[in-house]
C-alpha atoms as a PDB file:
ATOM      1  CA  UNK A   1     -38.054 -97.240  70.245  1.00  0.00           C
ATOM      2  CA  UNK A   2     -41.377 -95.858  68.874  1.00  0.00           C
ATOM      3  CA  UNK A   3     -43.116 -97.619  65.810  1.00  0.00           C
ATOM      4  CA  UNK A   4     -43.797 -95.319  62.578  1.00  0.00           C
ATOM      5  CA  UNK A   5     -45.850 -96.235  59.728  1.00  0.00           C
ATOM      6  CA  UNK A   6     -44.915 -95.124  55.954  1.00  0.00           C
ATOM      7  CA  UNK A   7     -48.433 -94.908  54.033  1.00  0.00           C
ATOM      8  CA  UNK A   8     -47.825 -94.554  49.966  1.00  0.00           C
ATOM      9  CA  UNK A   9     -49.795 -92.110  47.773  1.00  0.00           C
ATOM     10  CA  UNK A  10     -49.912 -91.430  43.787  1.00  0.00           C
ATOM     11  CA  UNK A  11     -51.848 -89.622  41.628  1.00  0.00           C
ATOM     12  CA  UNK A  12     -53.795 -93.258  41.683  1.00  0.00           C
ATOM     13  CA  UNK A  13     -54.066 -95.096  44.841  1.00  0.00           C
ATOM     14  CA  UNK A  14     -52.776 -95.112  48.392  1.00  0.00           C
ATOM     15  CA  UNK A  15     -51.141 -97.886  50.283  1.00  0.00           C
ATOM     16  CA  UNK A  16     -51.295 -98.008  54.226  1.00  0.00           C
ATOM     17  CA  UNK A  17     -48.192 -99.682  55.894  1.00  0.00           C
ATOM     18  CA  UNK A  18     -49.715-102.161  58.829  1.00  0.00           C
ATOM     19  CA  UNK A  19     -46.574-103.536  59.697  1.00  0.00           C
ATOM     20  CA  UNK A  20     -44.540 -99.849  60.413  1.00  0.00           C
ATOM     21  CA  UNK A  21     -40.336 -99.658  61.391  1.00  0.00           C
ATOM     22  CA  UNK A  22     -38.842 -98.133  64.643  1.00  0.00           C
ATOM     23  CA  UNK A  23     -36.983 -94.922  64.272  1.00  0.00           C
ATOM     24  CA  UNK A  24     -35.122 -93.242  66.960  1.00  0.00           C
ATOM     25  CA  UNK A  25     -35.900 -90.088  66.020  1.00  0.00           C
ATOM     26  CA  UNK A  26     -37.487 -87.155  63.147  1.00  0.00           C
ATOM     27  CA  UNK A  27     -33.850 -87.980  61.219  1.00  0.00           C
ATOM     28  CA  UNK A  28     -34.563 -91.685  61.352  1.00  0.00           C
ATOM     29  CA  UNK A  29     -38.075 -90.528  59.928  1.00  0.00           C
ATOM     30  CA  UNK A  30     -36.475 -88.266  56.979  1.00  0.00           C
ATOM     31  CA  UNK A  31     -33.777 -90.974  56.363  1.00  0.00           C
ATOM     32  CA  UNK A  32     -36.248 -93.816  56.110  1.00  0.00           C
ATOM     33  CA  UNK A  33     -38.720 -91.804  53.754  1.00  0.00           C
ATOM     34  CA  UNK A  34     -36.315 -90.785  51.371  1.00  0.00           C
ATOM     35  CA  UNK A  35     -35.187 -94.346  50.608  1.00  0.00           C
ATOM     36  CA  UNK A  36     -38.580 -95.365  50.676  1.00  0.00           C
ATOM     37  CA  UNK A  37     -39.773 -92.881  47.630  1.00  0.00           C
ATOM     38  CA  UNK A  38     -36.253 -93.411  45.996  1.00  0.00           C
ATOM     39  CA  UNK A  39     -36.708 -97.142  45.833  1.00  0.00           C
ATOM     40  CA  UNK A  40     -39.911 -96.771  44.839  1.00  0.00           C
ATOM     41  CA  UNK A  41     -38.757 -94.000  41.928  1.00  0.00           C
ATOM     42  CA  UNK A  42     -36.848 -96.340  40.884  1.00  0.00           C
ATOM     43  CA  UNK A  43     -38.828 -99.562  40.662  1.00  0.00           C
ATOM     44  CA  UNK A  44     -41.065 -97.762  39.123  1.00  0.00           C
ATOM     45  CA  UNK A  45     -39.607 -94.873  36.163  1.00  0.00           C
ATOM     46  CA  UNK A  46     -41.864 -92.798  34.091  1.00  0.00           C
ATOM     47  CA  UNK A  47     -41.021 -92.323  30.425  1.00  0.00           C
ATOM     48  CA  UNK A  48     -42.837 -88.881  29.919  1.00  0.00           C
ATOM     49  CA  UNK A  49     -44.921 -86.970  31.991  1.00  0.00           C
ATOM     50  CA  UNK A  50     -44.611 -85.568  35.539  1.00  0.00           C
ATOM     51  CA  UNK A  51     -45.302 -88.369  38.803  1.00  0.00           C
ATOM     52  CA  UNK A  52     -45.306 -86.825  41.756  1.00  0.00           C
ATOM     53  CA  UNK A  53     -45.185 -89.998  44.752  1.00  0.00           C
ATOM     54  CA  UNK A  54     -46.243 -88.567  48.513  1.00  0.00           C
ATOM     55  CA  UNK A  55     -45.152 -90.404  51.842  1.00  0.00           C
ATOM     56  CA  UNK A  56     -46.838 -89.657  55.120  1.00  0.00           C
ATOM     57  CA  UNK A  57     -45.856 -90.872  58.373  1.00  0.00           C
ATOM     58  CA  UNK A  58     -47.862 -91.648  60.949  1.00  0.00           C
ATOM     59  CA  UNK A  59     -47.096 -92.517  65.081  1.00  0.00           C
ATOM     60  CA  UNK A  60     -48.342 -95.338  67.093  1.00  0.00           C
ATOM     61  CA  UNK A  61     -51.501 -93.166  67.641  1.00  0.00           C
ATOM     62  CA  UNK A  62     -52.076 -92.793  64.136  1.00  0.00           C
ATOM     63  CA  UNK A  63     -51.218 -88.908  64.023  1.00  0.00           C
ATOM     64  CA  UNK A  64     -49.559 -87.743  60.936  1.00  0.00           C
ATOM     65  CA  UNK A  65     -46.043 -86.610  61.916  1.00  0.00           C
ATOM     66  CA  UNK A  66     -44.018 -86.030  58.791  1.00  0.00           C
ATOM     67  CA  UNK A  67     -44.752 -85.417  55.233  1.00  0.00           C
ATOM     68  CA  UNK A  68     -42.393 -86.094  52.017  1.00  0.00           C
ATOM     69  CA  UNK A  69     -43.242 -85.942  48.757  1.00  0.00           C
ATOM     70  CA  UNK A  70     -40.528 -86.457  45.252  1.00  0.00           C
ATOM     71  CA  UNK A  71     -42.227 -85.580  41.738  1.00  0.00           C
ATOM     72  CA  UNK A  72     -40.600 -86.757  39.418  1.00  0.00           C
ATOM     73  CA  UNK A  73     -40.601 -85.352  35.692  1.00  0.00           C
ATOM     74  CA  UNK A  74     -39.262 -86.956  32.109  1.00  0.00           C
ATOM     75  CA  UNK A  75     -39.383 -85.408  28.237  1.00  0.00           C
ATOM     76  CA  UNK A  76     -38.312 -87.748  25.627  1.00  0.00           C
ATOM     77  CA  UNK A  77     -36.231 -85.644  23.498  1.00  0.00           C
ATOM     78  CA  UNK A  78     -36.327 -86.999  19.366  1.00  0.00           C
ATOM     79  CA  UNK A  79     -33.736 -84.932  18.524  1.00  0.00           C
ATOM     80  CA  UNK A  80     -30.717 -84.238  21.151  1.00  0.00           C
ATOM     81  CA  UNK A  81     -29.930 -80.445  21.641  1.00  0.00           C
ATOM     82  CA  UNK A  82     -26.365 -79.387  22.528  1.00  0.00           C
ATOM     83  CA  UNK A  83     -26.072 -78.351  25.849  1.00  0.00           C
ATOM     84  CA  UNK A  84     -23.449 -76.878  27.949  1.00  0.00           C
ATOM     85  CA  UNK A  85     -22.822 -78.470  31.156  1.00  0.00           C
ATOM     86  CA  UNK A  86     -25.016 -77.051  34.159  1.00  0.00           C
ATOM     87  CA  UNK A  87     -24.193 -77.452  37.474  1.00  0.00           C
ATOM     88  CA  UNK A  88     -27.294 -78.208  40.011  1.00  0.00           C
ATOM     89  CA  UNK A  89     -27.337 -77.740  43.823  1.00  0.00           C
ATOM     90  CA  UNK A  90     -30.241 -79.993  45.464  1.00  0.00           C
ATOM     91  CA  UNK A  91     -31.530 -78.014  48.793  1.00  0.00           C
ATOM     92  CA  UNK A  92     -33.534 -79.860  51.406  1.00  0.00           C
ATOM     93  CA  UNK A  93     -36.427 -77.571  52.594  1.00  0.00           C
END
């Protein structure tokens, strides 16, 4: 099975994966990133502002072959508002 490796970026630095993971295939890629920048999400929580984390994925030749990024946004609210419930649908592009 091919090697991949998951580099990091933020607004702030960049960390290059030198070790990698096998993935069977572009859904193994997608599968592996998401947990990746969700783990990191939440290991790491904003309390205000907007973070926006960026994985890129790169084959045993060092080509770029897939790109995910999740930005991530928080407002601390002093004074809750009433709110109906809203009902979100998430859509992979």
């Amino acid at each position: 099975m091919p090697r991949y490796f998951f580099d990091l970026h933020d607004e702030q630095s960049t960390m290059r994966d030198t070790v990698g993971i096998e993935c069977a295939d572009e859904n193994a890629i997608g599968r592996s990133t998401s947990r990746l920048l969700a783990e990191i999400a939440v290991s790491e929580p904003i309390a205000s502002g907007r973070k926006t984390l960026l994985a890129s994925v790169r084959d045993e030749a060092g080509r770029v072959v897939y790109v995910s990024t999740l930005t991530l946004t928080a407002t601390r609210i002093s004074a809750p508002a009433k709110v109906s419930p809203t009902h979100v649908i998430l859509q992979a592009a």
